[in-house]
PDB file of N, CA and C in Angstrom:
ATOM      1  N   UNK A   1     -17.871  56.024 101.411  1.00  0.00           N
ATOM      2  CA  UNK A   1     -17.925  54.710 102.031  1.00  0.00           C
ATOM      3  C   UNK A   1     -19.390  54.280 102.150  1.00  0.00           C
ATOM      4  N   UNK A   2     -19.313  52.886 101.629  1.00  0.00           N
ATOM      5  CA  UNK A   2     -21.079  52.558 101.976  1.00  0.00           C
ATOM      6  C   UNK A   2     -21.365  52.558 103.652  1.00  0.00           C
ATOM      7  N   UNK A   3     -22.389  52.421 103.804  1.00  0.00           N
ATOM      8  CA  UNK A   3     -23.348  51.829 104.554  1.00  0.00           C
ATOM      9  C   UNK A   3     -23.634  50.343 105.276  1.00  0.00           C
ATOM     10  N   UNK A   4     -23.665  50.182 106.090  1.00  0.00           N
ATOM     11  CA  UNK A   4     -23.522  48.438 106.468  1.00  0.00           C
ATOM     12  C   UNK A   4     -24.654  47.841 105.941  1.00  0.00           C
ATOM     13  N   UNK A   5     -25.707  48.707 106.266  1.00  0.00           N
ATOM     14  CA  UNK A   5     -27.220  48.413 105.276  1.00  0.00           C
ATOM     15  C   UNK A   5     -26.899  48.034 103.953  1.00  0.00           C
ATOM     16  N   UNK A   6     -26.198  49.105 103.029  1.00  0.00           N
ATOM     17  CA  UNK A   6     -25.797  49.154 101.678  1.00  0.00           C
ATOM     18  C   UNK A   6     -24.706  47.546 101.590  1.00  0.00           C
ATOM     19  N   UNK A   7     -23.608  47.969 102.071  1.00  0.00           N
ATOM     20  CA  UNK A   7     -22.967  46.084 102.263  1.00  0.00           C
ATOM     21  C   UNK A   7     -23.821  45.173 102.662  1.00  0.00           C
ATOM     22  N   UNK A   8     -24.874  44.828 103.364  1.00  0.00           N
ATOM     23  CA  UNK A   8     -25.248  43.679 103.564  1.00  0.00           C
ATOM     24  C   UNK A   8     -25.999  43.323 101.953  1.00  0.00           C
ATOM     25  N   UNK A   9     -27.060  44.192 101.836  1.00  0.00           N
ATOM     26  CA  UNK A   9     -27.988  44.558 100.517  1.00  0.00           C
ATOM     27  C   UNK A   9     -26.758  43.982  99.052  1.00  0.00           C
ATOM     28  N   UNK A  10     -25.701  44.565  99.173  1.00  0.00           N
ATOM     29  CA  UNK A  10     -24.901  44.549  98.410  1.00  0.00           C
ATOM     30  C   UNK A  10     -24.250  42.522  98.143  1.00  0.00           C
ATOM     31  N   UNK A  11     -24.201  41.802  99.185  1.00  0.00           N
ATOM     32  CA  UNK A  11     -23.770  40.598  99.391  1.00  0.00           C
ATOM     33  C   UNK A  11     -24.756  39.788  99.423  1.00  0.00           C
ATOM     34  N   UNK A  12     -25.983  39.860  99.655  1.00  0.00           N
ATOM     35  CA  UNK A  12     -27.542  39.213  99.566  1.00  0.00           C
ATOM     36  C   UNK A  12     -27.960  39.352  98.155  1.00  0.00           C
ATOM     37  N   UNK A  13     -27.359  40.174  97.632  1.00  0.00           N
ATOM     38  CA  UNK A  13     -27.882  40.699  95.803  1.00  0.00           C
ATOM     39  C   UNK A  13     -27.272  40.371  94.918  1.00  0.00           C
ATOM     40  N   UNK A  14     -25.918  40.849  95.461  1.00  0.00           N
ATOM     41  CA  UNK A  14     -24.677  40.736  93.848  1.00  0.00           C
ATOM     42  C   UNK A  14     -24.384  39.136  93.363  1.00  0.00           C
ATOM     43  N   UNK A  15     -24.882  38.693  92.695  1.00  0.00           N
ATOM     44  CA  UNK A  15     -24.895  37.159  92.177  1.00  0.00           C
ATOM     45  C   UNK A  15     -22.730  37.009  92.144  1.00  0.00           C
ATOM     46  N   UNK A  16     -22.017  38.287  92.031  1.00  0.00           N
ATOM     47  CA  UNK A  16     -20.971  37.790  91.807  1.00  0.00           C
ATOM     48  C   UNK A  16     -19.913  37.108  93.250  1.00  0.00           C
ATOM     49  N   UNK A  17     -21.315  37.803  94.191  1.00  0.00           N
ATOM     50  CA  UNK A  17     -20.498  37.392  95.790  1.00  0.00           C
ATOM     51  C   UNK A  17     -20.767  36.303  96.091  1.00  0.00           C
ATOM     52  N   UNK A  18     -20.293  35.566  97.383  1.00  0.00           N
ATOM     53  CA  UNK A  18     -20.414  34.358  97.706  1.00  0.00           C
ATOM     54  C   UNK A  18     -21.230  34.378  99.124  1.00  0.00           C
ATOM     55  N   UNK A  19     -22.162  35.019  99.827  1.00  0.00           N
ATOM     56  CA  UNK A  19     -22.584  35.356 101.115  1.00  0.00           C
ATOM     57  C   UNK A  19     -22.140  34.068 102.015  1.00  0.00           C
ATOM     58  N   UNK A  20     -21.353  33.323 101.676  1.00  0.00           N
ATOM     59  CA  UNK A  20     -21.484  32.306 102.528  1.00  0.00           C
ATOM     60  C   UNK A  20     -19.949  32.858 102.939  1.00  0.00           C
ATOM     61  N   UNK A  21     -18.994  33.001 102.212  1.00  0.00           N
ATOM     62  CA  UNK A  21     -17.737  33.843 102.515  1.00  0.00           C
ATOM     63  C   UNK A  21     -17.794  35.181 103.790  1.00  0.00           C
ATOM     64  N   UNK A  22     -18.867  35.325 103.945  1.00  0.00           N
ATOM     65  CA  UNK A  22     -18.845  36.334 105.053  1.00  0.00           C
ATOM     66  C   UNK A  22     -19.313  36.556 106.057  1.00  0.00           C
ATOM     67  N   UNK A  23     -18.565  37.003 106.882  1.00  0.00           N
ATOM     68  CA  UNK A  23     -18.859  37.291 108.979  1.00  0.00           C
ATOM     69  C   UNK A  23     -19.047  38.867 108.976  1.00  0.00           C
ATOM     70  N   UNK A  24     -20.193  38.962 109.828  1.00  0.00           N
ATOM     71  CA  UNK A  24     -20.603  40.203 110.246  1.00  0.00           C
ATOM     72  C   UNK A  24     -19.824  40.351 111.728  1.00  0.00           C
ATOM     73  N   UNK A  25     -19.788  41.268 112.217  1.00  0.00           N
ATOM     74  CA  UNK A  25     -19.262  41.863 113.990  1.00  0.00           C
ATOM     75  C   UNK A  25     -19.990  42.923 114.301  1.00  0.00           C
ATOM     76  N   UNK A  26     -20.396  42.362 115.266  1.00  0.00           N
ATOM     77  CA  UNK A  26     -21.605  43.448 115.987  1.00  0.00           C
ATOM     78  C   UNK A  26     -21.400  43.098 117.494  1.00  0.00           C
ATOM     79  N   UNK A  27     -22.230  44.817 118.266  1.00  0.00           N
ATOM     80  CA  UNK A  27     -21.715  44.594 119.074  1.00  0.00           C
ATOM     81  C   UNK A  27     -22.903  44.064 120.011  1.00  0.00           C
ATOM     82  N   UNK A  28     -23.156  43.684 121.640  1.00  0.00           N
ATOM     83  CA  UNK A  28     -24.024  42.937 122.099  1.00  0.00           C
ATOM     84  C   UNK A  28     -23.814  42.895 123.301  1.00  0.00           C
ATOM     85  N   UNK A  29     -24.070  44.266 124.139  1.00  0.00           N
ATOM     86  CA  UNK A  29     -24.019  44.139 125.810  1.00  0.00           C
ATOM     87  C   UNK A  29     -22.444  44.309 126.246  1.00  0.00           C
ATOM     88  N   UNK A  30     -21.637  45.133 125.021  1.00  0.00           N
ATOM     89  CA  UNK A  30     -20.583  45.478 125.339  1.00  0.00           C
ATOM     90  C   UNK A  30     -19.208  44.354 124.786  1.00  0.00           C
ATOM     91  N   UNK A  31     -20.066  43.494 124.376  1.00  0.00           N
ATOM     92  CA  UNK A  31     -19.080  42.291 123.891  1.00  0.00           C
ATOM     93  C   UNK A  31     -19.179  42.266 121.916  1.00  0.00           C
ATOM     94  N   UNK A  32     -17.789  41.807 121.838  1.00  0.00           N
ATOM     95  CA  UNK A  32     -18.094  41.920 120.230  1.00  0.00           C
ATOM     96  C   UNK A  32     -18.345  40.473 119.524  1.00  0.00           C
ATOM     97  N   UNK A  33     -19.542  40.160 119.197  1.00  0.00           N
ATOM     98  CA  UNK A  33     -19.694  39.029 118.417  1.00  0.00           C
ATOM     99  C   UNK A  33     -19.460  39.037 116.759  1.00  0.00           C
ATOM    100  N   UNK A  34     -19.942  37.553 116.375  1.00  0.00           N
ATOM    101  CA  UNK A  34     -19.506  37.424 115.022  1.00  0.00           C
ATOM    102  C   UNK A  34     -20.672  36.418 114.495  1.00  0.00           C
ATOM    103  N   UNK A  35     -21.282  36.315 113.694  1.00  0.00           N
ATOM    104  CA  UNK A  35     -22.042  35.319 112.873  1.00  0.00           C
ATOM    105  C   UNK A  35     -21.838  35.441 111.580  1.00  0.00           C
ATOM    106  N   UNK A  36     -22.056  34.198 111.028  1.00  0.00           N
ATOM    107  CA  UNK A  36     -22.262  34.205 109.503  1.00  0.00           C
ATOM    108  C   UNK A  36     -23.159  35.178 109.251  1.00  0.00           C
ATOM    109  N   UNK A  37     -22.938  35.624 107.730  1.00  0.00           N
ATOM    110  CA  UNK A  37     -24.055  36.160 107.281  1.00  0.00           C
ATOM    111  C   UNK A  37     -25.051  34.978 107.158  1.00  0.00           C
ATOM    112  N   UNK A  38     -25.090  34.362 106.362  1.00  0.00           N
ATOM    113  CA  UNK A  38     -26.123  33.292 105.787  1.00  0.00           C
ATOM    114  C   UNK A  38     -27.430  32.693 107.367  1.00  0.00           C
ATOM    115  N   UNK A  39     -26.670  33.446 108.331  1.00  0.00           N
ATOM    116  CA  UNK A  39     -27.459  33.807 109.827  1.00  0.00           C
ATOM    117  C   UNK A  39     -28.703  34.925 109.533  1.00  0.00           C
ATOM    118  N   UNK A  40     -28.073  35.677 108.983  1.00  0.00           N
ATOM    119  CA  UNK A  40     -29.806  36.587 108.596  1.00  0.00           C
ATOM    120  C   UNK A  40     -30.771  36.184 107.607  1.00  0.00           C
ATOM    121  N   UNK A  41     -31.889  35.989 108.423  1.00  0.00           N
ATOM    122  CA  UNK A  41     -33.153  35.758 107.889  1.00  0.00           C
ATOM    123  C   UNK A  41     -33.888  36.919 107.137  1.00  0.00           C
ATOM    124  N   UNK A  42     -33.138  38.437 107.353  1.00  0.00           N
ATOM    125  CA  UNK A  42     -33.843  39.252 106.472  1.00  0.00           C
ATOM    126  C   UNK A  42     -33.423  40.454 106.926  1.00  0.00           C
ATOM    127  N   UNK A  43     -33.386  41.695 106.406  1.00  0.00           N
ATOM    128  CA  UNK A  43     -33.027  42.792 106.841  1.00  0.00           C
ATOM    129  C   UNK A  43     -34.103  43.927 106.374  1.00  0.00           C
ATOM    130  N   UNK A  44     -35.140  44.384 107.728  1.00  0.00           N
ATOM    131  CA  UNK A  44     -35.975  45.116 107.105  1.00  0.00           C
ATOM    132  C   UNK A  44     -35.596  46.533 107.925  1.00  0.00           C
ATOM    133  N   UNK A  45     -35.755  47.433 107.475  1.00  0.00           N
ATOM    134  CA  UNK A  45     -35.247  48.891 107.795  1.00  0.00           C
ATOM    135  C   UNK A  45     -34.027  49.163 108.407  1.00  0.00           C
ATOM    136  N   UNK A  46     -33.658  49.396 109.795  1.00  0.00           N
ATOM    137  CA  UNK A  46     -32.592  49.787 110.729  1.00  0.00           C
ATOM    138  C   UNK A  46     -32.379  48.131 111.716  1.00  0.00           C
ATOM    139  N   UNK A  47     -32.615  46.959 110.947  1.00  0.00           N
ATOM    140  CA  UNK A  47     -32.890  46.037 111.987  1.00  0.00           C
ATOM    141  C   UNK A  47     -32.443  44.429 110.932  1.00  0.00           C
ATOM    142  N   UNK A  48     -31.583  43.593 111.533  1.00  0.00           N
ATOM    143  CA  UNK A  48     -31.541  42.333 110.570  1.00  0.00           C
ATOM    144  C   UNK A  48     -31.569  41.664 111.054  1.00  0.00           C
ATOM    145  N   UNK A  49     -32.806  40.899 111.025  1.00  0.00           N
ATOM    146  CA  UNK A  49     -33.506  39.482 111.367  1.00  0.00           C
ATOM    147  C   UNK A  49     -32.482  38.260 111.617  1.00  0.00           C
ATOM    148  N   UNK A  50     -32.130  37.805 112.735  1.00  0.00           N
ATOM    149  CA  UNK A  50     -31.153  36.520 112.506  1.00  0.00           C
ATOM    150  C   UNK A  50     -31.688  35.560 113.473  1.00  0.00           C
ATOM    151  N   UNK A  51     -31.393  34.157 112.871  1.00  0.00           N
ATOM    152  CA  UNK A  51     -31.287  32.993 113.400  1.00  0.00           C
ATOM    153  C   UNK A  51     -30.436  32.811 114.833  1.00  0.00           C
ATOM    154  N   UNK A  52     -31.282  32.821 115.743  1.00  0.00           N
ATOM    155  CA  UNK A  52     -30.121  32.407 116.975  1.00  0.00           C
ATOM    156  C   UNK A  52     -30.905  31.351 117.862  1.00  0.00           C
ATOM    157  N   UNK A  53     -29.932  30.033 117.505  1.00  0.00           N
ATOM    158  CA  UNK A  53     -30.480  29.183 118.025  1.00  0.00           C
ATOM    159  C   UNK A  53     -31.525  28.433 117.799  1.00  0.00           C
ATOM    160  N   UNK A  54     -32.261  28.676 116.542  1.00  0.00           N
ATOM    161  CA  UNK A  54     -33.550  28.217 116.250  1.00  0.00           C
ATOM    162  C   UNK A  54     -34.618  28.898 116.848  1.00  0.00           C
ATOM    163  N   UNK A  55     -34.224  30.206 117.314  1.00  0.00           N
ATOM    164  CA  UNK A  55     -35.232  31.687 117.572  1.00  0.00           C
ATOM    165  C   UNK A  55     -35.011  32.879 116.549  1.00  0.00           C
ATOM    166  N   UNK A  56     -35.363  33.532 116.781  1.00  0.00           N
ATOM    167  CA  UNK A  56     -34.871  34.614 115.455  1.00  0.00           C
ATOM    168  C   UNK A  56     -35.089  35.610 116.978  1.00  0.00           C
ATOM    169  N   UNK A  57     -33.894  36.930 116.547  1.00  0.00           N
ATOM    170  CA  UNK A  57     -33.426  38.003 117.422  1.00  0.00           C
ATOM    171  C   UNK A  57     -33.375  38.798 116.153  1.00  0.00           C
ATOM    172  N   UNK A  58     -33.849  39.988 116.808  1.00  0.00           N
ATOM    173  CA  UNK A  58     -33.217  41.274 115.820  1.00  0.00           C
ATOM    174  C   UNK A  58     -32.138  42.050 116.648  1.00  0.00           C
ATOM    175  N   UNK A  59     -31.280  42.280 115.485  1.00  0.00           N
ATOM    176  CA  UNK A  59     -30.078  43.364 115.978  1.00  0.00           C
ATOM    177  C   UNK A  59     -30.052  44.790 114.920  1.00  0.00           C
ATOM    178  N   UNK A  60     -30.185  46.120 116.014  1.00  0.00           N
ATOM    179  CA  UNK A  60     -30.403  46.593 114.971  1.00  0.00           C
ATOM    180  C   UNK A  60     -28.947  47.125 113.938  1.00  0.00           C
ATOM    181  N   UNK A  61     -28.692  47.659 112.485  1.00  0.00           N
ATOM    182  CA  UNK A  61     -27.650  47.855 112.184  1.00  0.00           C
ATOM    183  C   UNK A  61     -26.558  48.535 112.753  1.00  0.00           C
ATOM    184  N   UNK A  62     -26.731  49.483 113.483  1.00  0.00           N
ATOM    185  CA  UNK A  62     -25.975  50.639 114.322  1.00  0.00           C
ATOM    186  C   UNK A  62     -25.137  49.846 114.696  1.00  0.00           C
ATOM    187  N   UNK A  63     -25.256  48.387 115.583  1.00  0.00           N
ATOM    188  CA  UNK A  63     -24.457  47.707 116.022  1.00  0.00           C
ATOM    189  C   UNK A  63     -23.270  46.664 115.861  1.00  0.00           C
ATOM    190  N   UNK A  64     -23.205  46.998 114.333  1.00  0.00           N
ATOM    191  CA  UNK A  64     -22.733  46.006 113.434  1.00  0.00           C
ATOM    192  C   UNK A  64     -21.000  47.601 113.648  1.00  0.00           C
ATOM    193  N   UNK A  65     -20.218  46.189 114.019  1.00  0.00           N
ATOM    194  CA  UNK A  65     -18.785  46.934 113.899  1.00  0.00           C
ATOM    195  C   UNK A  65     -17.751  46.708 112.776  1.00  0.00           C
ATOM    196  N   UNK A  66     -17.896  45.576 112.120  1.00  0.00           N
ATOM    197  CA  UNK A  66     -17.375  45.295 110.534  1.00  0.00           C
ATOM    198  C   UNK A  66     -17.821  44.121 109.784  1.00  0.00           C
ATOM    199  N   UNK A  67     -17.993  44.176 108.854  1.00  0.00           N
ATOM    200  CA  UNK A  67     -17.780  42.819 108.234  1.00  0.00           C
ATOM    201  C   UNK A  67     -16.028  42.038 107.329  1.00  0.00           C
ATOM    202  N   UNK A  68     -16.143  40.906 107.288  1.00  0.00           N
ATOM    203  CA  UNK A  68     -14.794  40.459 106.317  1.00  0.00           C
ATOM    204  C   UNK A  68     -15.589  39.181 105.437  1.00  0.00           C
ATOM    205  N   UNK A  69     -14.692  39.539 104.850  1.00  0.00           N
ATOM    206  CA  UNK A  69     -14.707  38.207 103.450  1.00  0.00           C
ATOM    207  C   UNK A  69     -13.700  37.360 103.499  1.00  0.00           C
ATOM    208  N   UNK A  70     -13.827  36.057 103.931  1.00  0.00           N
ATOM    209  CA  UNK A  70     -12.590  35.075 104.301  1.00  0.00           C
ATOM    210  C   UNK A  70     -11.569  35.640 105.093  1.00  0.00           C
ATOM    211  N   UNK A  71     -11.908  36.436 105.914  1.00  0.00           N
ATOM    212  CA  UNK A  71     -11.190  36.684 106.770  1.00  0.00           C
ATOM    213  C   UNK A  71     -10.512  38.439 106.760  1.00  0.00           C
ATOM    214  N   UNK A  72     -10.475  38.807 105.375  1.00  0.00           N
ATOM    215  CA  UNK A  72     -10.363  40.245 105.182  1.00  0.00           C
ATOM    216  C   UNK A  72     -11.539  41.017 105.512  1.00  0.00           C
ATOM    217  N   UNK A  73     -11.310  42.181 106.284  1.00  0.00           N
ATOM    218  CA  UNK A  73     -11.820  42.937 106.915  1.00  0.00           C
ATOM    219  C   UNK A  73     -12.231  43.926 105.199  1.00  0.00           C
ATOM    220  N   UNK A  74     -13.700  43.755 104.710  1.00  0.00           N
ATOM    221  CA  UNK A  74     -14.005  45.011 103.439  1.00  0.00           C
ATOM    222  C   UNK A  74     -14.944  46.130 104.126  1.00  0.00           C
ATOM    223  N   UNK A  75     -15.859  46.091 105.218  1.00  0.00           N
ATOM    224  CA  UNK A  75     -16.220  47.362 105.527  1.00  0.00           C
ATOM    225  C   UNK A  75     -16.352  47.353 107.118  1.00  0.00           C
ATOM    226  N   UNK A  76     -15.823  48.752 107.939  1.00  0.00           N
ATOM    227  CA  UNK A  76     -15.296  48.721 109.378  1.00  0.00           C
ATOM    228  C   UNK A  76     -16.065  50.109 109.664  1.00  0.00           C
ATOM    229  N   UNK A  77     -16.737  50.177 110.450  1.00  0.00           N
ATOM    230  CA  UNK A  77     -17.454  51.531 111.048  1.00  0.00           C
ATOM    231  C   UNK A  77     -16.249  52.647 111.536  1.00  0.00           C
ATOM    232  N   UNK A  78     -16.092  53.906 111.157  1.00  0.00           N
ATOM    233  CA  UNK A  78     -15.274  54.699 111.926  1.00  0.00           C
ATOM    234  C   UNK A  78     -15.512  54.708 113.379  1.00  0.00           C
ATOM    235  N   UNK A  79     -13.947  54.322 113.999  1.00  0.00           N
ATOM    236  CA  UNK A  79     -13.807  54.616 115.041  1.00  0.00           C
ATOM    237  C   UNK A  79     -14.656  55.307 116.087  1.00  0.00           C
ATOM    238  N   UNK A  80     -15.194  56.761 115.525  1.00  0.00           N
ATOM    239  CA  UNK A  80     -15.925  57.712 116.299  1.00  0.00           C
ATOM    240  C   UNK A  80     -17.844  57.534 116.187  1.00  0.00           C
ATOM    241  N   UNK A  81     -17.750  56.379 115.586  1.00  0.00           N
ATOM    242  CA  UNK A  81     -19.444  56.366 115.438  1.00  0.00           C
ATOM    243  C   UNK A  81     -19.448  55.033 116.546  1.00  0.00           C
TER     244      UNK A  81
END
């Protein structure tokens, strides 16, 4: 199974994806949010740069609980991590 690093890298790169097709879920003070991808401004090491609000916040990856593509769920963190 990839990596959420490896999926994001993977949807920012592959000319055959559509990044606009996809929502990240991460988590944030115990609550689970959602943004577009096309919300990150950049992803440098353990950390992806996003637009919030016309500020930029970093979140780091650890916190990311799945992404979907139109609504299908393609990569979901195991349960135990």
């Amino acid at each position: 199974m990839k990596t959420e690093k490896e999926m994001l890298d993977k949807i920012a790169h592959d000319k055959r994806l559509n990044p606009q097709d996809y929502t990240i879920y991460y988590r944030d003070k115990g609550e689970l949010k959602q943004i577009p991808f096309n919300s990150i401004k950049r992803i440098e090491g353990s950390f992806m740069a996003i637009d919030c609000n016309g500020r930029e916040a970093t979140i780091p990856l650890h916190r990311i609980r799945k992404i979907t593509e139109g609504g299908k769920t393609v990569w979901q963190r195991s349960p135990a991590a």
